[in-house]
PDB file of N, CA and C in Angstrom:
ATOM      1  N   UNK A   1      -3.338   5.073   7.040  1.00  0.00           N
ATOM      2  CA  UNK A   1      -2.101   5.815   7.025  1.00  0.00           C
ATOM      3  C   UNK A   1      -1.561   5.955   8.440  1.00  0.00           C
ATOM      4  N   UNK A   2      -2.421   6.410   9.600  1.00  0.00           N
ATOM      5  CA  UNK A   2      -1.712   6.423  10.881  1.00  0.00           C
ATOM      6  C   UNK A   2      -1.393   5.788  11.424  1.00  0.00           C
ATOM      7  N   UNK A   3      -1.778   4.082  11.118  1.00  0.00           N
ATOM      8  CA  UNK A   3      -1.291   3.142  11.604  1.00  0.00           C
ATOM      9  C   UNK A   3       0.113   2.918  11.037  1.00  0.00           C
ATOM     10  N   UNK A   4      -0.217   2.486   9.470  1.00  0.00           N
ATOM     11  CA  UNK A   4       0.700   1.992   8.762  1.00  0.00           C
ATOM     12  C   UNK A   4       2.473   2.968   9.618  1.00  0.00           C
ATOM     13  N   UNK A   5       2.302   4.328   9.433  1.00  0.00           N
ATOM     14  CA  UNK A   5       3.475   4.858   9.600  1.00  0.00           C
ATOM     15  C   UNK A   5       3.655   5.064  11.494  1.00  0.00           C
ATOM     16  N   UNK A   6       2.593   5.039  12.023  1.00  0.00           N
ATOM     17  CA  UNK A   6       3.189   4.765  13.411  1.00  0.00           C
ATOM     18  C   UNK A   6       3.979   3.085  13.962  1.00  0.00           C
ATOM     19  N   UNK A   7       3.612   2.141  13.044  1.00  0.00           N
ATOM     20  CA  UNK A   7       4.226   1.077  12.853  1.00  0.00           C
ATOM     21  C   UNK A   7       5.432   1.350  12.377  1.00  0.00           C
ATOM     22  N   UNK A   8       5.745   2.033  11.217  1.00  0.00           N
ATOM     23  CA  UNK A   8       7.090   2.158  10.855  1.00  0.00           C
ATOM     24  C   UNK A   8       8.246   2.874  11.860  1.00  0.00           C
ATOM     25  N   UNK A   9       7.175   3.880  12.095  1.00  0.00           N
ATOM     26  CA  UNK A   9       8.211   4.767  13.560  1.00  0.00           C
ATOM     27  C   UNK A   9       8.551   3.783  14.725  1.00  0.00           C
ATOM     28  N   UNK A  10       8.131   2.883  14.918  1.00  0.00           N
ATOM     29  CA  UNK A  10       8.230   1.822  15.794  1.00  0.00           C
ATOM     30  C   UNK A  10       9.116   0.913  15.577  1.00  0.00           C
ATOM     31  N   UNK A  11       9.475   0.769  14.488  1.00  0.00           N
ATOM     32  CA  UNK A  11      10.732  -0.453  13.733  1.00  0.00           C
ATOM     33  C   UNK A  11       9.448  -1.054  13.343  1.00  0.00           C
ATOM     34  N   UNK A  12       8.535  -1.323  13.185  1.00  0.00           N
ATOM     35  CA  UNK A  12       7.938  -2.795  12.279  1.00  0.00           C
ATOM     36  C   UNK A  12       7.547  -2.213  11.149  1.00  0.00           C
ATOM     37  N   UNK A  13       7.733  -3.323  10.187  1.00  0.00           N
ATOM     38  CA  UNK A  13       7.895  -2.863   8.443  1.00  0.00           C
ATOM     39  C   UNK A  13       5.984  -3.137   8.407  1.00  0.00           C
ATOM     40  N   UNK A  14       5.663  -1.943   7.516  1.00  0.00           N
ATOM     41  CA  UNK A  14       3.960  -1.844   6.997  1.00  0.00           C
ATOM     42  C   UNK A  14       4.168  -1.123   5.515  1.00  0.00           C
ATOM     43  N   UNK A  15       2.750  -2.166   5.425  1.00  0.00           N
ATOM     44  CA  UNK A  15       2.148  -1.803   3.691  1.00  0.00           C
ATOM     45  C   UNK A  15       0.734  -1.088   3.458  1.00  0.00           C
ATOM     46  N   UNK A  16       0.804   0.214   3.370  1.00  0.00           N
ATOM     47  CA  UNK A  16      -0.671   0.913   3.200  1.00  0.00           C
ATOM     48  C   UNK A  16      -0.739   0.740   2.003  1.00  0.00           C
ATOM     49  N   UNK A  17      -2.014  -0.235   1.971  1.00  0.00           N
ATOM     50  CA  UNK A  17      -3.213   0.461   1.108  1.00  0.00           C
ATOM     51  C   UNK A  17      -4.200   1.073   0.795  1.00  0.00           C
ATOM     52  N   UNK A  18      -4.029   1.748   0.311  1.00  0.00           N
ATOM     53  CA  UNK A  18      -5.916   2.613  -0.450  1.00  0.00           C
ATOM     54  C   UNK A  18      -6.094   2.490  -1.383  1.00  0.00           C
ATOM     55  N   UNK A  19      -7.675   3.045  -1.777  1.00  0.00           N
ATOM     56  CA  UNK A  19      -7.859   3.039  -3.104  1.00  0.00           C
ATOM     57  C   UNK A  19      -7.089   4.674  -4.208  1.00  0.00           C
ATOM     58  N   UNK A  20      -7.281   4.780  -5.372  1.00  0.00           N
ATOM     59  CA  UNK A  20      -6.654   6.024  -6.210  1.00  0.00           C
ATOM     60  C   UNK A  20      -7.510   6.779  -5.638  1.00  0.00           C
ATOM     61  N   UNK A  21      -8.657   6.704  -5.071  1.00  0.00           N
ATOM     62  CA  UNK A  21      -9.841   8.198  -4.867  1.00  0.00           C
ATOM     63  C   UNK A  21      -9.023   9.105  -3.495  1.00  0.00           C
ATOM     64  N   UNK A  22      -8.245   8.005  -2.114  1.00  0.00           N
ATOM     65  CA  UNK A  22      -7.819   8.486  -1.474  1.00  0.00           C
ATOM     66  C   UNK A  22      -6.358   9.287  -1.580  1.00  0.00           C
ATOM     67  N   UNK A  23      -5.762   9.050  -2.739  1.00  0.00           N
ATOM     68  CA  UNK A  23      -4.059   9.647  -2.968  1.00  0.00           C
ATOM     69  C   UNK A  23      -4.298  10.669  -2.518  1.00  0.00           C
ATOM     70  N   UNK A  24      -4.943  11.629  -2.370  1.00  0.00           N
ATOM     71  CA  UNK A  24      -4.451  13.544  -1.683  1.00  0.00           C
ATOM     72  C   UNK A  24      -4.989  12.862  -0.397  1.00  0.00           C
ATOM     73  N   UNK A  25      -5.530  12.398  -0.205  1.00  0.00           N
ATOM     74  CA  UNK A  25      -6.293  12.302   1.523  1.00  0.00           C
ATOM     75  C   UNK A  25      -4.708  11.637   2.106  1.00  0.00           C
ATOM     76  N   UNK A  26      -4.223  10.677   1.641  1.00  0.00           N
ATOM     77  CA  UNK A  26      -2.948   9.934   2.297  1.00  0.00           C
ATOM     78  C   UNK A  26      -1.830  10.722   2.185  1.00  0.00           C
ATOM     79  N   UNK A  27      -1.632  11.535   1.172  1.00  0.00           N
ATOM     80  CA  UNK A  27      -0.303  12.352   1.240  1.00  0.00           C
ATOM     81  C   UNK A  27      -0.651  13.388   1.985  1.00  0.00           C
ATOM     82  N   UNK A  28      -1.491  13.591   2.107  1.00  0.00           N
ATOM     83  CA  UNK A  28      -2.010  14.932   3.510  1.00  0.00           C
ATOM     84  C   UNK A  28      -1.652  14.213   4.911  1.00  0.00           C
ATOM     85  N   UNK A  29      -2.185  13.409   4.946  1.00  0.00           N
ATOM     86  CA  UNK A  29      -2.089  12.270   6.213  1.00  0.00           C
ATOM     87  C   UNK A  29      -0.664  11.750   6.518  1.00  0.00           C
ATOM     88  N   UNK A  30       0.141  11.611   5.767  1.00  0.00           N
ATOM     89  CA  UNK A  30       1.145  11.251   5.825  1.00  0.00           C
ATOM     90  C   UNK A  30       2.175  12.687   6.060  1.00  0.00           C
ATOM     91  N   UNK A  31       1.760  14.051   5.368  1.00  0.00           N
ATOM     92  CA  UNK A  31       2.722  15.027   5.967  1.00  0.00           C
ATOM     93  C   UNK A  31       2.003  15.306   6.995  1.00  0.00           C
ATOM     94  N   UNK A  32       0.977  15.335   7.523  1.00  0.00           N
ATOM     95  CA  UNK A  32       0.364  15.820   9.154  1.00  0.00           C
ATOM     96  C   UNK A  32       0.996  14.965   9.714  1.00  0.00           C
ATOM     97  N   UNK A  33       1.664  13.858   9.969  1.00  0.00           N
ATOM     98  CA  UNK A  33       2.352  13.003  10.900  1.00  0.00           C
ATOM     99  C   UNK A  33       4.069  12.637  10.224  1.00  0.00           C
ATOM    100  N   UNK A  34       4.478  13.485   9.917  1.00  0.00           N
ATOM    101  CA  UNK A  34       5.775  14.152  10.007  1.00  0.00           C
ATOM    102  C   UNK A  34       6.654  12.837   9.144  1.00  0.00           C
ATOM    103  N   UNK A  35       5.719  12.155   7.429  1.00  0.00           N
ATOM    104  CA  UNK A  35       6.517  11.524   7.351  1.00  0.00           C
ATOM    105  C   UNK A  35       5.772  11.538   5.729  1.00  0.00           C
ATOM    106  N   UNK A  36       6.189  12.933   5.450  1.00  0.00           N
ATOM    107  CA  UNK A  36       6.030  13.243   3.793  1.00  0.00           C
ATOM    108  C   UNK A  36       6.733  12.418   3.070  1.00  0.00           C
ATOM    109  N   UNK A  37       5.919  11.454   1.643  1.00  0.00           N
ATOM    110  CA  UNK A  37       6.397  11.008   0.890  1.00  0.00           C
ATOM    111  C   UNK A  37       6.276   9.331   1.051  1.00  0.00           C
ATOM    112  N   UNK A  38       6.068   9.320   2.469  1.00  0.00           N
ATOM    113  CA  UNK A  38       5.640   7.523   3.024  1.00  0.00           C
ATOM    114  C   UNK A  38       4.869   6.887   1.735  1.00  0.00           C
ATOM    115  N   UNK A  39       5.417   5.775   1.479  1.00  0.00           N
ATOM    116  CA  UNK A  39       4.761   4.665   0.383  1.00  0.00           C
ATOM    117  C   UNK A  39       3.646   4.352   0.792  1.00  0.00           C
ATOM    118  N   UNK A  40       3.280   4.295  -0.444  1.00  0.00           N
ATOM    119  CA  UNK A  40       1.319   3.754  -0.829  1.00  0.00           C
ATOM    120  C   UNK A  40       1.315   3.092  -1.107  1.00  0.00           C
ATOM    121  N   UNK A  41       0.844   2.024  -1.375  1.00  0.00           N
ATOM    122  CA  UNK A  41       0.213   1.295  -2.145  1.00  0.00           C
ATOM    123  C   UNK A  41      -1.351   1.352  -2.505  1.00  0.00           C
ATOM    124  N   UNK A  42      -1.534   1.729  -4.183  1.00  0.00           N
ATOM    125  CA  UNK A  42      -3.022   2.245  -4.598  1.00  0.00           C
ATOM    126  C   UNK A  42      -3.388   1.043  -5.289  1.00  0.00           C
ATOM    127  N   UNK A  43      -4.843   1.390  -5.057  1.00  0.00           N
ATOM    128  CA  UNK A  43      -5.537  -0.154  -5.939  1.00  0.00           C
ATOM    129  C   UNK A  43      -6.853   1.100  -6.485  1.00  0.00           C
ATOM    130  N   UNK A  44      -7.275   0.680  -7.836  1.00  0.00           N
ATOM    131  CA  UNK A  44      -8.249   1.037  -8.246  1.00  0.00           C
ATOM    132  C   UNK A  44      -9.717   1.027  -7.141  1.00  0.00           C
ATOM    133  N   UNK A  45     -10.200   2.755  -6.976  1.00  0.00           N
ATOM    134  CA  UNK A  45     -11.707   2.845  -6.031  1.00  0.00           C
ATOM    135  C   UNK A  45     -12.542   2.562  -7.677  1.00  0.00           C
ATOM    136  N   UNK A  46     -13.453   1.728  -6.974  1.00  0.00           N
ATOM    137  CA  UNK A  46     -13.947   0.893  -5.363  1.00  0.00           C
ATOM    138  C   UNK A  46     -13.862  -0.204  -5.534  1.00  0.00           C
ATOM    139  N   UNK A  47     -13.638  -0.534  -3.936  1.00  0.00           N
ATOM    140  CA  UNK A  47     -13.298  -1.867  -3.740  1.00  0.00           C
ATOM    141  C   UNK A  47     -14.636  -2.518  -3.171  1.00  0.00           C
ATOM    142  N   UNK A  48     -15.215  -1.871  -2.191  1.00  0.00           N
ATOM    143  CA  UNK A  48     -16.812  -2.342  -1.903  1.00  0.00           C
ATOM    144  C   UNK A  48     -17.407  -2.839  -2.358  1.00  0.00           C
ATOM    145  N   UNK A  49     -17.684  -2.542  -3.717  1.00  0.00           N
ATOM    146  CA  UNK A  49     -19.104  -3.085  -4.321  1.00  0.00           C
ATOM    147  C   UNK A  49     -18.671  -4.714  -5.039  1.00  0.00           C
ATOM    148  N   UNK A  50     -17.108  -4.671  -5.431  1.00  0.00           N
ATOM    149  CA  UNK A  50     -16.322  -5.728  -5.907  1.00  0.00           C
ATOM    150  C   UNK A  50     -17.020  -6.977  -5.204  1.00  0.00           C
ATOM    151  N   UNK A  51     -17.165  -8.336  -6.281  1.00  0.00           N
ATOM    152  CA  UNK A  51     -17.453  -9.819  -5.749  1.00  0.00           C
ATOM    153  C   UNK A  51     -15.651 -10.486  -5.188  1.00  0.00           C
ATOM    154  N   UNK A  52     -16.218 -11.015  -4.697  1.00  0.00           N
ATOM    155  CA  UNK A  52     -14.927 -11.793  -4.369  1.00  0.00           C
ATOM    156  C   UNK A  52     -14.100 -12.301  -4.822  1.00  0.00           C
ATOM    157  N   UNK A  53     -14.478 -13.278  -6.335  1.00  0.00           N
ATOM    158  CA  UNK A  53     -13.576 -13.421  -6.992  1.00  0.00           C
ATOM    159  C   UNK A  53     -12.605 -11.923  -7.595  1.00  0.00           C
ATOM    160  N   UNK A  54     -13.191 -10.930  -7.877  1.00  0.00           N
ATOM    161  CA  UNK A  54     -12.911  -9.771  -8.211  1.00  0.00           C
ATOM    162  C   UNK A  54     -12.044  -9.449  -7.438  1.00  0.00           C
ATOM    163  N   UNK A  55     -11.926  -9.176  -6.083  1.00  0.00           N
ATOM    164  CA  UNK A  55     -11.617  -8.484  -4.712  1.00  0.00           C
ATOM    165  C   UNK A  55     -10.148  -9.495  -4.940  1.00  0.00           C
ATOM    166  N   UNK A  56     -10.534 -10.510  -5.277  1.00  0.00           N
ATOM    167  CA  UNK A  56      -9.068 -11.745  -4.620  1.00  0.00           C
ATOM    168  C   UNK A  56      -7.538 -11.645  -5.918  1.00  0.00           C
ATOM    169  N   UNK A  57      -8.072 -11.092  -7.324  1.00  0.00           N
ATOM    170  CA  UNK A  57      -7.711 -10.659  -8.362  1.00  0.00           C
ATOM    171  C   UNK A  57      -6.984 -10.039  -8.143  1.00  0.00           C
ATOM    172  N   UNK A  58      -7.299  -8.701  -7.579  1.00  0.00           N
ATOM    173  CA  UNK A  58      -7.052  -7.405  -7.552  1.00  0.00           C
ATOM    174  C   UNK A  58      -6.122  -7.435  -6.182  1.00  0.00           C
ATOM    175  N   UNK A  59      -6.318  -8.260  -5.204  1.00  0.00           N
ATOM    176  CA  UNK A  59      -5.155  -8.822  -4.047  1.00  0.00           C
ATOM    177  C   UNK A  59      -4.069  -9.139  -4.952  1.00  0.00           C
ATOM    178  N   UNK A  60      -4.204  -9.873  -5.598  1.00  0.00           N
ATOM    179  CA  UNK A  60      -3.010 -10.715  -6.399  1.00  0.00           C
ATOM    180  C   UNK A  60      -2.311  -9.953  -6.626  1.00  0.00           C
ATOM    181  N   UNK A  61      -2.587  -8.882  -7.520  1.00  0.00           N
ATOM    182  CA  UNK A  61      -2.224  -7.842  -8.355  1.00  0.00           C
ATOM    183  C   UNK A  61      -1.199  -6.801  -7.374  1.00  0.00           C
ATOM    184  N   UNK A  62      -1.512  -6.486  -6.047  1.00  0.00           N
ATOM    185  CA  UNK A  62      -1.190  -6.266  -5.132  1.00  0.00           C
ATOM    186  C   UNK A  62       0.499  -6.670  -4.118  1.00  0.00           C
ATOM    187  N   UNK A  63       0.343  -8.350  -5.022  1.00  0.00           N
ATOM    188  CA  UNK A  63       1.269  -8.980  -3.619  1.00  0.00           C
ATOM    189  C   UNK A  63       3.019  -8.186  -3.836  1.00  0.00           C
ATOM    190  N   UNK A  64       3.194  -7.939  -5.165  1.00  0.00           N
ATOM    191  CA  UNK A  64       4.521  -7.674  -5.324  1.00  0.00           C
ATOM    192  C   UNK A  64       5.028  -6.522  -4.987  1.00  0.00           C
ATOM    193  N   UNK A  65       4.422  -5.332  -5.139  1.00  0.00           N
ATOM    194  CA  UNK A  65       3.783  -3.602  -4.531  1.00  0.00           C
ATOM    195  C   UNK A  65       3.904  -3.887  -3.171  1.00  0.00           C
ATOM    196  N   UNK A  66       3.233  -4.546  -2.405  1.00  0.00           N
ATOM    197  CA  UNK A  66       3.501  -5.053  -0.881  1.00  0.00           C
ATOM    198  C   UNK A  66       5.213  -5.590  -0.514  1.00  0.00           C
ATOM    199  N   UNK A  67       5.160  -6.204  -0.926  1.00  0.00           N
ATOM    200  CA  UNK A  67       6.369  -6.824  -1.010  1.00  0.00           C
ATOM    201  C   UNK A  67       7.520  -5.943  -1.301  1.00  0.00           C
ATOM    202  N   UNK A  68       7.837  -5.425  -2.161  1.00  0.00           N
ATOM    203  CA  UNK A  68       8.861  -4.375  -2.339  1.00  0.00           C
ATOM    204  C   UNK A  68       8.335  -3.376  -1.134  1.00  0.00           C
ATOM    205  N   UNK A  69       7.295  -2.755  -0.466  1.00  0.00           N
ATOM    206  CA  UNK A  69       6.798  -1.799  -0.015  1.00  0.00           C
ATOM    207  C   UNK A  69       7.790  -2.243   1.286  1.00  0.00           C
ATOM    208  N   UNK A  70       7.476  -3.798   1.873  1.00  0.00           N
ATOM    209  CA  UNK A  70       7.903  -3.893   3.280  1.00  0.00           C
ATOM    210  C   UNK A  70       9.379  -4.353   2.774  1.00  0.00           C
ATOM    211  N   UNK A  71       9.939  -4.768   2.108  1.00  0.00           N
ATOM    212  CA  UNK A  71      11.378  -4.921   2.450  1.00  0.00           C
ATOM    213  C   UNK A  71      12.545  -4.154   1.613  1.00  0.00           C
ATOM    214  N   UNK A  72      11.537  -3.087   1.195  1.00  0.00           N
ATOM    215  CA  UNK A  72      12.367  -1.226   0.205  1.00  0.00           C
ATOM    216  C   UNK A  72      13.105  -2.085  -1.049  1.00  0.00           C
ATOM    217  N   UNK A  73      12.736  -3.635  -1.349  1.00  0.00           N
ATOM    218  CA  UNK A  73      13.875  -3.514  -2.717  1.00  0.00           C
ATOM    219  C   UNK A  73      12.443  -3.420  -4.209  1.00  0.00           C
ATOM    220  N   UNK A  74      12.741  -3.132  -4.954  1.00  0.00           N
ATOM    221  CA  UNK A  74      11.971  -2.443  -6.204  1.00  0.00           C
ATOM    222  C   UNK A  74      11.376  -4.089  -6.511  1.00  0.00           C
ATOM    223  N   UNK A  75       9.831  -3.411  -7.058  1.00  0.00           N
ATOM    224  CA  UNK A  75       9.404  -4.949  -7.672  1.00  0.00           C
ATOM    225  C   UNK A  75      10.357  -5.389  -8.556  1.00  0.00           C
ATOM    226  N   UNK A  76      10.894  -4.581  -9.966  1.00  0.00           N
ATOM    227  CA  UNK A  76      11.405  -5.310 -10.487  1.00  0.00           C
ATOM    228  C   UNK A  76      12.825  -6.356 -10.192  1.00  0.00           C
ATOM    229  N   UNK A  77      13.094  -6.176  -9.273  1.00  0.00           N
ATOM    230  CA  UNK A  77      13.955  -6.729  -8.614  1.00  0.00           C
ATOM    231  C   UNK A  77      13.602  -7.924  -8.195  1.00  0.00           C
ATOM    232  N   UNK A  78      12.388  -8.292  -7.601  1.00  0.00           N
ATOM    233  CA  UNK A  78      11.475  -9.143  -6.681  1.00  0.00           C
ATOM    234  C   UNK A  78      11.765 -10.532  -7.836  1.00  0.00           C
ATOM    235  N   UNK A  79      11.795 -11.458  -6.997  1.00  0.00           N
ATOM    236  CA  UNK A  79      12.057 -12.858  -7.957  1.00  0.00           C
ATOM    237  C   UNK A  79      10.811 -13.273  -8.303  1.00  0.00           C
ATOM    238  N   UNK A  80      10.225 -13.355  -9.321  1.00  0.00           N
ATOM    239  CA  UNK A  80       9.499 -13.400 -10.283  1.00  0.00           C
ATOM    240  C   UNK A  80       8.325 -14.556  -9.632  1.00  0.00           C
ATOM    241  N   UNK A  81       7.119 -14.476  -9.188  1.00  0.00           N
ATOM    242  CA  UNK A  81       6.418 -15.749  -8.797  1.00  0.00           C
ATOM    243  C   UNK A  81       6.072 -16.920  -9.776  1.00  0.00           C
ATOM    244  N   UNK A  82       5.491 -17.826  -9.666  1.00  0.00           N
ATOM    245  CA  UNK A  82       5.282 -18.701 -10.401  1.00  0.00           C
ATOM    246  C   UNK A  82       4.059 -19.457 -10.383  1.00  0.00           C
TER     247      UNK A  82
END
């Protein structure tokens, strides 16, 4: 979180992720640095114990959430991958 949004205060576009176990830890984190409401991006905890094929899945699942995250237009908007 302190990266992600000290990047944003900076002009460069960022995509936080965590897992769902951290959501109160990041919205705490995110109003202690004066930028309540900053976008998440959540992925199902845990990610650790995950194999790789697993881990690379669950990236996938990820890319469009990122994507809308860094350039603010809504996934459903996002042109459809293939």
């Amino acid at each position: 979180m302190h990266d992600g949004i000290h990047l944003e205060k900076a002009g460069i576009p960022a995509a936080v992720i965590c897992t769902d176990r951290f959501e109160s830890t990041a919205s705490a984190m995110a109003e202690m640095w004066g930028a309540p409401g900053f976008p998440v991006v959540y992925t199902l905890h845990p990610m650790g114990s995950l194999d790789r094929p697993t881990v690379r899945d669950r990236a996938g699942e990820l890319v469009d959430p990122v994507v809308a995250t860094l350039t603010g237009v809504e996934v459903s908007e996002l042109i459809p991958r293939t």
